[in-house]
N, C-alpha and C. Protein backbone atom coordinates (compact mmCIF):
# COMPACT_ATOMS: atom_id res chain seq x y z
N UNK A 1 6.35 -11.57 9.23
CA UNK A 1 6.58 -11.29 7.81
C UNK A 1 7.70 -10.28 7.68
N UNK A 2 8.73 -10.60 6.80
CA UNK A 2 9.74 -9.42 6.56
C UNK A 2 9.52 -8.62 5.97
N UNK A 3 10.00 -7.49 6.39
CA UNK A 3 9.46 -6.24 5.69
C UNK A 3 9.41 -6.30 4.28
N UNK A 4 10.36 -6.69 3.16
CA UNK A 4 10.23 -6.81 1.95
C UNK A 4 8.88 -7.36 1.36
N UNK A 5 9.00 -8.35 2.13
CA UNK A 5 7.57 -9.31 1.68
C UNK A 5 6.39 -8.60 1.83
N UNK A 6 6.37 -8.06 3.33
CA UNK A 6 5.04 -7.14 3.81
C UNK A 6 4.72 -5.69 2.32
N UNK A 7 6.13 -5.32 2.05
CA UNK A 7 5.95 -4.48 0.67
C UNK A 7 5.70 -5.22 -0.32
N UNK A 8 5.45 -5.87 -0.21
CA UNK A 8 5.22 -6.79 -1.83
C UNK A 8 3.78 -7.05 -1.66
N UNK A 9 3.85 -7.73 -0.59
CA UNK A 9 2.12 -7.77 -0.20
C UNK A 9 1.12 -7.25 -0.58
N UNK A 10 1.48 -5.53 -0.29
CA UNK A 10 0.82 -4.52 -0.02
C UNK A 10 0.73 -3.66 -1.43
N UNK A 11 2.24 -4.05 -2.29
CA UNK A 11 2.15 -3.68 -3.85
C UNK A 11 0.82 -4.78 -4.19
N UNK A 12 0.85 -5.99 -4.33
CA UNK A 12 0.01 -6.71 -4.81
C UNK A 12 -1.50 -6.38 -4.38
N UNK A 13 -1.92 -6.05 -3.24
CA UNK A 13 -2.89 -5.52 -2.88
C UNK A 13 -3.94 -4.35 -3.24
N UNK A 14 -2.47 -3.68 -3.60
CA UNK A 14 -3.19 -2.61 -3.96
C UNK A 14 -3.37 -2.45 -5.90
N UNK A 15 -3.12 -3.74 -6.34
CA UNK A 15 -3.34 -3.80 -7.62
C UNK A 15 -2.08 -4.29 -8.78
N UNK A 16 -1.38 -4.14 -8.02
CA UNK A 16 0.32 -4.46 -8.56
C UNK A 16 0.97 -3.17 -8.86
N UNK A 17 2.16 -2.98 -9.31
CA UNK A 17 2.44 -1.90 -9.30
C UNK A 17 2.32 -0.92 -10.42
N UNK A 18 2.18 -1.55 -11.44
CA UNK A 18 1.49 -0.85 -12.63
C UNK A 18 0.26 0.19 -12.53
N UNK A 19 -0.53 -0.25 -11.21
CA UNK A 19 -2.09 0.28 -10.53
C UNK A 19 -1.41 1.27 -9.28
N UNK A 20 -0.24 1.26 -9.11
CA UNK A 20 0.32 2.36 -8.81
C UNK A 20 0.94 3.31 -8.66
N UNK A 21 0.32 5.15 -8.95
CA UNK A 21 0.41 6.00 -9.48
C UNK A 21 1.38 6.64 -8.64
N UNK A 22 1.16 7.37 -7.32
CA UNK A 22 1.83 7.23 -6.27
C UNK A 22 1.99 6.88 -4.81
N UNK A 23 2.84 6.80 -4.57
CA UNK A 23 2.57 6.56 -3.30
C UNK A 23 3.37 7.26 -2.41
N UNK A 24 3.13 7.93 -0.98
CA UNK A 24 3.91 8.85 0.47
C UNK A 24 3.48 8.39 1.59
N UNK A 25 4.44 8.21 2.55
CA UNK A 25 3.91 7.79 4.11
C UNK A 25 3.26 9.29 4.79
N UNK A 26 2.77 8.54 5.54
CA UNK A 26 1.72 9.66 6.05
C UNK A 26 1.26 9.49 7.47
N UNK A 27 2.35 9.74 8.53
CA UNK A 27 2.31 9.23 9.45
C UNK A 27 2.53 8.18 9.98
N UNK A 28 1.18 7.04 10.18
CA UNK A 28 0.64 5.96 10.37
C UNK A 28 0.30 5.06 9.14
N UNK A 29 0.35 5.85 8.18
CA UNK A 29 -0.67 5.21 6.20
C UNK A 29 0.21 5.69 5.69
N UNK A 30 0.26 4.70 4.37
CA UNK A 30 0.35 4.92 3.21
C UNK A 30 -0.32 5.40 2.43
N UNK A 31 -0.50 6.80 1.56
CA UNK A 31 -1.51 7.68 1.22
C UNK A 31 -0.90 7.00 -0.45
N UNK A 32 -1.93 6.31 -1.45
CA UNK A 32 -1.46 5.69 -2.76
C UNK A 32 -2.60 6.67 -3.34
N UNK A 33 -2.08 7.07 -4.40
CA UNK A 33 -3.06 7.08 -5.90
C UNK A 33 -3.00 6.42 -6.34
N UNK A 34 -4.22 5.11 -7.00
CA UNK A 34 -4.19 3.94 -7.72
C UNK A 34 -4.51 4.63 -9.10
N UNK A 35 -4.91 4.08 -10.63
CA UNK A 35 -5.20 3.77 -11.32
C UNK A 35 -6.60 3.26 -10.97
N UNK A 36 -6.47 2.26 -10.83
CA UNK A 36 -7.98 1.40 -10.57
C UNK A 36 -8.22 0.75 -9.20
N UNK A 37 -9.70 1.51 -8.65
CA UNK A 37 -9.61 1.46 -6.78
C UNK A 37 -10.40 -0.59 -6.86
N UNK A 38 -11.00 -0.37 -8.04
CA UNK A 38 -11.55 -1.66 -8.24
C UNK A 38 -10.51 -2.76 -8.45
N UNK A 39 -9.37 -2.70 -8.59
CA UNK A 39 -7.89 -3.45 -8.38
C UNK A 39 -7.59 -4.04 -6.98
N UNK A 40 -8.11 -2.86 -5.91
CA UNK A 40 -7.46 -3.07 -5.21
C UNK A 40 -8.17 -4.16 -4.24
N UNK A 41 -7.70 -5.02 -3.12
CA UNK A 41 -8.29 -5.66 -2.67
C UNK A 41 -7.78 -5.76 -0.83
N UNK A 42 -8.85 -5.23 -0.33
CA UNK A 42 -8.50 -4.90 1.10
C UNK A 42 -8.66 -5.89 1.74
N UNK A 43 -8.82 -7.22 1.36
CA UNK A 43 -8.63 -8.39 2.24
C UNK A 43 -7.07 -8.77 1.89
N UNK A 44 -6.34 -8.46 1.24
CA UNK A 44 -5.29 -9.19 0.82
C UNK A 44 -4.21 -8.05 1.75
N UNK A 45 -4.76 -7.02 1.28
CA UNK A 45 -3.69 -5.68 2.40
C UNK A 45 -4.16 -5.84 3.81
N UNK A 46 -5.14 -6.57 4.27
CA UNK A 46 -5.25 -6.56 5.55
C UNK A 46 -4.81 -7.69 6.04
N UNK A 47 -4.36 -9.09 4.97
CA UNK A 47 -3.94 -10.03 5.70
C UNK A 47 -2.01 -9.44 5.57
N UNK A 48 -1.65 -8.26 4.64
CA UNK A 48 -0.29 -8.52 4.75
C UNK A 48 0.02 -8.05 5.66
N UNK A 49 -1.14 -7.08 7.09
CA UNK A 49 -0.54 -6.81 7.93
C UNK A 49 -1.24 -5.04 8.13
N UNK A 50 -2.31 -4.86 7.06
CA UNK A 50 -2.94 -3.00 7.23
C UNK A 50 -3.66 -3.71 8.46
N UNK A 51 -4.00 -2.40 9.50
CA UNK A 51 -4.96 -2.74 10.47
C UNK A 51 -5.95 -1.84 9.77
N UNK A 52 -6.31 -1.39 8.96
CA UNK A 52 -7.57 -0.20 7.67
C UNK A 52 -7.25 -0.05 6.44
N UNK A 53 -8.11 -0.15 6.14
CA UNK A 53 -7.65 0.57 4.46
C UNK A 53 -9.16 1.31 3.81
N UNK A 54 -8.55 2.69 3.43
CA UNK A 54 -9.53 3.55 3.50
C UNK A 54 -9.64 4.23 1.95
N UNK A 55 -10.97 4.10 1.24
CA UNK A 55 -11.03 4.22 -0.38
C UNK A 55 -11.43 5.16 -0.76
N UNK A 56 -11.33 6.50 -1.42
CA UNK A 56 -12.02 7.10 -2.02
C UNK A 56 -12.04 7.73 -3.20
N UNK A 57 -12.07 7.72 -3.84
CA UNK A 57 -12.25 7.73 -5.20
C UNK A 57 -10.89 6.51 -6.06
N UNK A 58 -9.87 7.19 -6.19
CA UNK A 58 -8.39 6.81 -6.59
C UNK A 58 -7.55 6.84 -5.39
N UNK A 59 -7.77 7.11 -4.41
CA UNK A 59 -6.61 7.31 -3.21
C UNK A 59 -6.92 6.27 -2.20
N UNK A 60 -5.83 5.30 -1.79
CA UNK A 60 -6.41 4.37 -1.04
C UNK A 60 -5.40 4.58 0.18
N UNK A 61 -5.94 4.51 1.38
CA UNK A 61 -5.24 5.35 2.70
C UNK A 61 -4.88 3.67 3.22
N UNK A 62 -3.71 3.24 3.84
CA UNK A 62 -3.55 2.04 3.81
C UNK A 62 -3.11 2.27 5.14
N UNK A 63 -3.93 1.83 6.35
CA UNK A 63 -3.31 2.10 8.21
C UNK A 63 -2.19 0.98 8.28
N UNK A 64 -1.34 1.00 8.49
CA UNK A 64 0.08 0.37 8.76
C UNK A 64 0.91 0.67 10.00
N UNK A 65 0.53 1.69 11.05
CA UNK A 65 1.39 1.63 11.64
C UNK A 65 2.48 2.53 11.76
N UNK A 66 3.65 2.55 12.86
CA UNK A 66 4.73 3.42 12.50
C UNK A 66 5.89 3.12 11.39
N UNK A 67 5.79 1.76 10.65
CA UNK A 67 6.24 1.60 10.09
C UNK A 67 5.92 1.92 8.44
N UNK A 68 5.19 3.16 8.46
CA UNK A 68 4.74 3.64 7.28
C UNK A 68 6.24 3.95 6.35
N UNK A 69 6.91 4.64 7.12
CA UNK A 69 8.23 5.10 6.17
C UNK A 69 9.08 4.22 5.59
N UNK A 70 9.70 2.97 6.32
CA UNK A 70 9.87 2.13 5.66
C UNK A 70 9.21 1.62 4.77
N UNK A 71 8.17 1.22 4.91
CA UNK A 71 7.16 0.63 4.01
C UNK A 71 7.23 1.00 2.54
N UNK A 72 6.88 2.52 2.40
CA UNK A 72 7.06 3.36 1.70
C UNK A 72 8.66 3.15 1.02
N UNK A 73 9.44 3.41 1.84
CA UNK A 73 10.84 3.12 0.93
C UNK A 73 10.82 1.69 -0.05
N UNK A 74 10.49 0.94 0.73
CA UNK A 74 10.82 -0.63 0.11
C UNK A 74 9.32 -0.36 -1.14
N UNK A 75 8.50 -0.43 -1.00
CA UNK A 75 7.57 -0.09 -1.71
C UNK A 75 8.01 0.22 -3.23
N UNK A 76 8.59 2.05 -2.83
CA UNK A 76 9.61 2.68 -4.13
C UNK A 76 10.12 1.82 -4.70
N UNK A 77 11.17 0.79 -3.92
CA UNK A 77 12.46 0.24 -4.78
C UNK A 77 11.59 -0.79 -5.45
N UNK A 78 10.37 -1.25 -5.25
CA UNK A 78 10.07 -2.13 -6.02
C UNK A 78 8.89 -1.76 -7.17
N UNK A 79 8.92 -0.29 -7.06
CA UNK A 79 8.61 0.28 -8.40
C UNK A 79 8.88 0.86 -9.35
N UNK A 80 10.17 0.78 -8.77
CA UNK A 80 11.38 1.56 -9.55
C UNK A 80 11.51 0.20 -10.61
């Protein structure tokens, strides 16, 4: 999957981007504040490629890998 797509994925996953508030790489994760955690759907972020995705309250911890920073960039441009 190309990275763009894998960010699109992972926007859609986590609710679209409207359902997200923010988002920062964080190592290994993507650390998001959603809007609505009930949006989000961790079978769809785990088929675009999360090996976890971790919920708690509004913050959804998304395991991705070293490719968190990219992720994160492409992510931005498509919430911009």
């Amino acid at each position: 999957m190309h990275m763009a797509d894998k960010a699109a994925a992972i926007v859609a996953g986590l609710g679209g981007a409207g359902n997200i508030e923010d988002i920062e790489a964080c190592i290994t994760r993507l650390r998001t504040e959603v809007t609505d955690a009930g949006r989000v759907d961790e079978a769809a972020l785990k088929a675009a490629g999360a090996h976890g995705v971790l919920i708690s309250g509004n913050v959804v911890q998304v395991v991705v890998g070293p490719e968190a920073d990219t992720l994160t960039d492409d992510i931005n441009d498509l919430l911009d």
